[in-house]
N, C-alpha and C. Protein backbone atom coordinates (compact mmCIF):
# COMPACT_ATOMS: atom_id res chain seq x y z
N UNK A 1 208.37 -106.18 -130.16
CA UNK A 1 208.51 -104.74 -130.14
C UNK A 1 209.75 -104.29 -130.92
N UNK A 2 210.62 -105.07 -130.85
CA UNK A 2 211.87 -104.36 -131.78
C UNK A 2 212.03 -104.28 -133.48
N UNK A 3 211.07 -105.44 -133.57
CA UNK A 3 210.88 -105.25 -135.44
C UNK A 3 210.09 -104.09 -135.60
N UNK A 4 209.36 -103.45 -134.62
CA UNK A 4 208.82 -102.45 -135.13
C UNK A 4 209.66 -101.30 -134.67
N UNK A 5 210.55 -101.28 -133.72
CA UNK A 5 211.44 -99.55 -133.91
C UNK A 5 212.13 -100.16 -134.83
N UNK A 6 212.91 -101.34 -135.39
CA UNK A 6 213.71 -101.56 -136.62
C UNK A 6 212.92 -101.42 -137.67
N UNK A 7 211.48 -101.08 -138.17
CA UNK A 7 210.43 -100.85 -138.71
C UNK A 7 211.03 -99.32 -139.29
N UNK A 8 210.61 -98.48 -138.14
CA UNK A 8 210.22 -97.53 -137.96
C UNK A 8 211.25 -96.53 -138.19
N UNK A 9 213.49 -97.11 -138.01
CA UNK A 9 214.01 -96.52 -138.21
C UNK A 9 214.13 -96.97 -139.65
N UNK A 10 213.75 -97.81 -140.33
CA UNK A 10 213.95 -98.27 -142.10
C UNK A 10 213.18 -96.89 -142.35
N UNK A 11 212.28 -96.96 -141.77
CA UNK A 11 211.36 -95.83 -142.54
C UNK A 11 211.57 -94.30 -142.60
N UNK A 12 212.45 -94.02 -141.25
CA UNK A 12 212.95 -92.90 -141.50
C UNK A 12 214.35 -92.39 -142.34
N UNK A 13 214.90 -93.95 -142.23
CA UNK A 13 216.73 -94.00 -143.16
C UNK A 13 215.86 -93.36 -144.66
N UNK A 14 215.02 -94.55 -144.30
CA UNK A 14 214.21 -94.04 -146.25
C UNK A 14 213.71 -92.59 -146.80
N UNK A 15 213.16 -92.15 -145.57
CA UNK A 15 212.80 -90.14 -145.63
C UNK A 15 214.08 -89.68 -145.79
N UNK A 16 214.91 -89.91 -145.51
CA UNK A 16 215.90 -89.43 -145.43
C UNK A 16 216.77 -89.50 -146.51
N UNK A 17 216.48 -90.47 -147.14
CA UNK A 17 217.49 -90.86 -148.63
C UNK A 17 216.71 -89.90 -149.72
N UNK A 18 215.71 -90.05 -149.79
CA UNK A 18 214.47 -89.06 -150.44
C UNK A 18 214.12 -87.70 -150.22
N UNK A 19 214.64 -87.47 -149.31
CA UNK A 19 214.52 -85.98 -148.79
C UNK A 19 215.99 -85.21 -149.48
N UNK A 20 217.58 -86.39 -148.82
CA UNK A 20 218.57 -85.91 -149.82
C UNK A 20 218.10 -85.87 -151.52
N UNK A 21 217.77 -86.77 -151.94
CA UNK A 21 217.89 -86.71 -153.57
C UNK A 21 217.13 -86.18 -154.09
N UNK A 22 215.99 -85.13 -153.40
CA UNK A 22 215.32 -84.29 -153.39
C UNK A 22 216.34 -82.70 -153.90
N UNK A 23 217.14 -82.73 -152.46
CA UNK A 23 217.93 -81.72 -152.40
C UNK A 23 219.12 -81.81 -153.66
N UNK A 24 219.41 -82.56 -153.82
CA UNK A 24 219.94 -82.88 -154.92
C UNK A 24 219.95 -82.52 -156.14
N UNK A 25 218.30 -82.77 -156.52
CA UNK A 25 217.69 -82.65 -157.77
C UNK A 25 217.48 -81.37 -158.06
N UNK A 26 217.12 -80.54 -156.80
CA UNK A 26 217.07 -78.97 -156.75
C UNK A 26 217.94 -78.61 -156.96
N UNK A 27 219.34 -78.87 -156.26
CA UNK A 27 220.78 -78.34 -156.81
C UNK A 27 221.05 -78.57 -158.15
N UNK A 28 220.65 -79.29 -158.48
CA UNK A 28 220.95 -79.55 -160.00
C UNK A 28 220.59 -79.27 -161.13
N UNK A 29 218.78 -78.87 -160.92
CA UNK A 29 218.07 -77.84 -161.17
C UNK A 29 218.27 -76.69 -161.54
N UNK A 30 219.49 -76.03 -160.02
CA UNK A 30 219.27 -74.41 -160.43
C UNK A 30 220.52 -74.44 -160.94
N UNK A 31 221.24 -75.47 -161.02
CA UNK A 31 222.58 -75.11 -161.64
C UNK A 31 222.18 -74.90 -163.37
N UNK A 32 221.70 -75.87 -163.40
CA UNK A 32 221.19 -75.64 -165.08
C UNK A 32 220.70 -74.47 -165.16
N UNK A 33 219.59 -74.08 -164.24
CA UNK A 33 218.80 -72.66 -164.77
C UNK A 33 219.69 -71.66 -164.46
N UNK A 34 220.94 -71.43 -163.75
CA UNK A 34 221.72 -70.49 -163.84
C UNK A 34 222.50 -70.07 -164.99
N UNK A 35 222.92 -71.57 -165.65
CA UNK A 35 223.71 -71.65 -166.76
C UNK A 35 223.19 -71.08 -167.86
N UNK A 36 221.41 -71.63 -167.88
CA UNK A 36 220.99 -71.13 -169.41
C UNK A 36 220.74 -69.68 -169.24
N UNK A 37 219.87 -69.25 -167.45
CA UNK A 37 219.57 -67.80 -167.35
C UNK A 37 220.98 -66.80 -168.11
N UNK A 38 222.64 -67.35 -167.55
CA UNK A 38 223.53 -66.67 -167.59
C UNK A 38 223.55 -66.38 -169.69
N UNK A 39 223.36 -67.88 -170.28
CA UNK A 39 223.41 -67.91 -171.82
C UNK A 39 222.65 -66.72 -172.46
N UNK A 40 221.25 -66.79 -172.26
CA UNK A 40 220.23 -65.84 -172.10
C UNK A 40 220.49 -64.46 -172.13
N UNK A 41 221.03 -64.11 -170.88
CA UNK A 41 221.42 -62.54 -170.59
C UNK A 41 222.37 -61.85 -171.54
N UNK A 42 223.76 -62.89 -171.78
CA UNK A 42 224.78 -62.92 -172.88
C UNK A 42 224.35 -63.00 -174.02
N UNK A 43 223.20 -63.56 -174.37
CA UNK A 43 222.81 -63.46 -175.81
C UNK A 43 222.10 -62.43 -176.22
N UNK A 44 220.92 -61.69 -174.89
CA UNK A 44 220.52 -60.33 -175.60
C UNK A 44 221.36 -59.51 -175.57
N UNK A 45 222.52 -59.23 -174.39
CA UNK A 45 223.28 -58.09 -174.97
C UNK A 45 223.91 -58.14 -176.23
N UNK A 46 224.13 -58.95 -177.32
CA UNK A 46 224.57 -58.71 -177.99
C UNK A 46 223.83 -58.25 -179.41
């Protein structure tokens, strides 16, 4: 019985690593699309 809750918490450490670098990838995401949205805005006003 214990290889399987030691099973079962691998499997959630692992949702969990994947779920961060998820969040991650989104942050990193909108940082770019802020940067170019901001380039963008600055370039038609002129």
């Amino acid at each position: 019985m214990a290889p399987l809750v030691l099973a079962a918490t691998a499997a959630e450490e692992g949702k969990k690593v994947i779920e961060a670098m998820l969040v991650v990838g989104l942050v990193f995401a909108g940082v770019i699309t802020l940067g170019q949205l901001g380039h963008w805005i600055r370039h038609r006003r002129h």
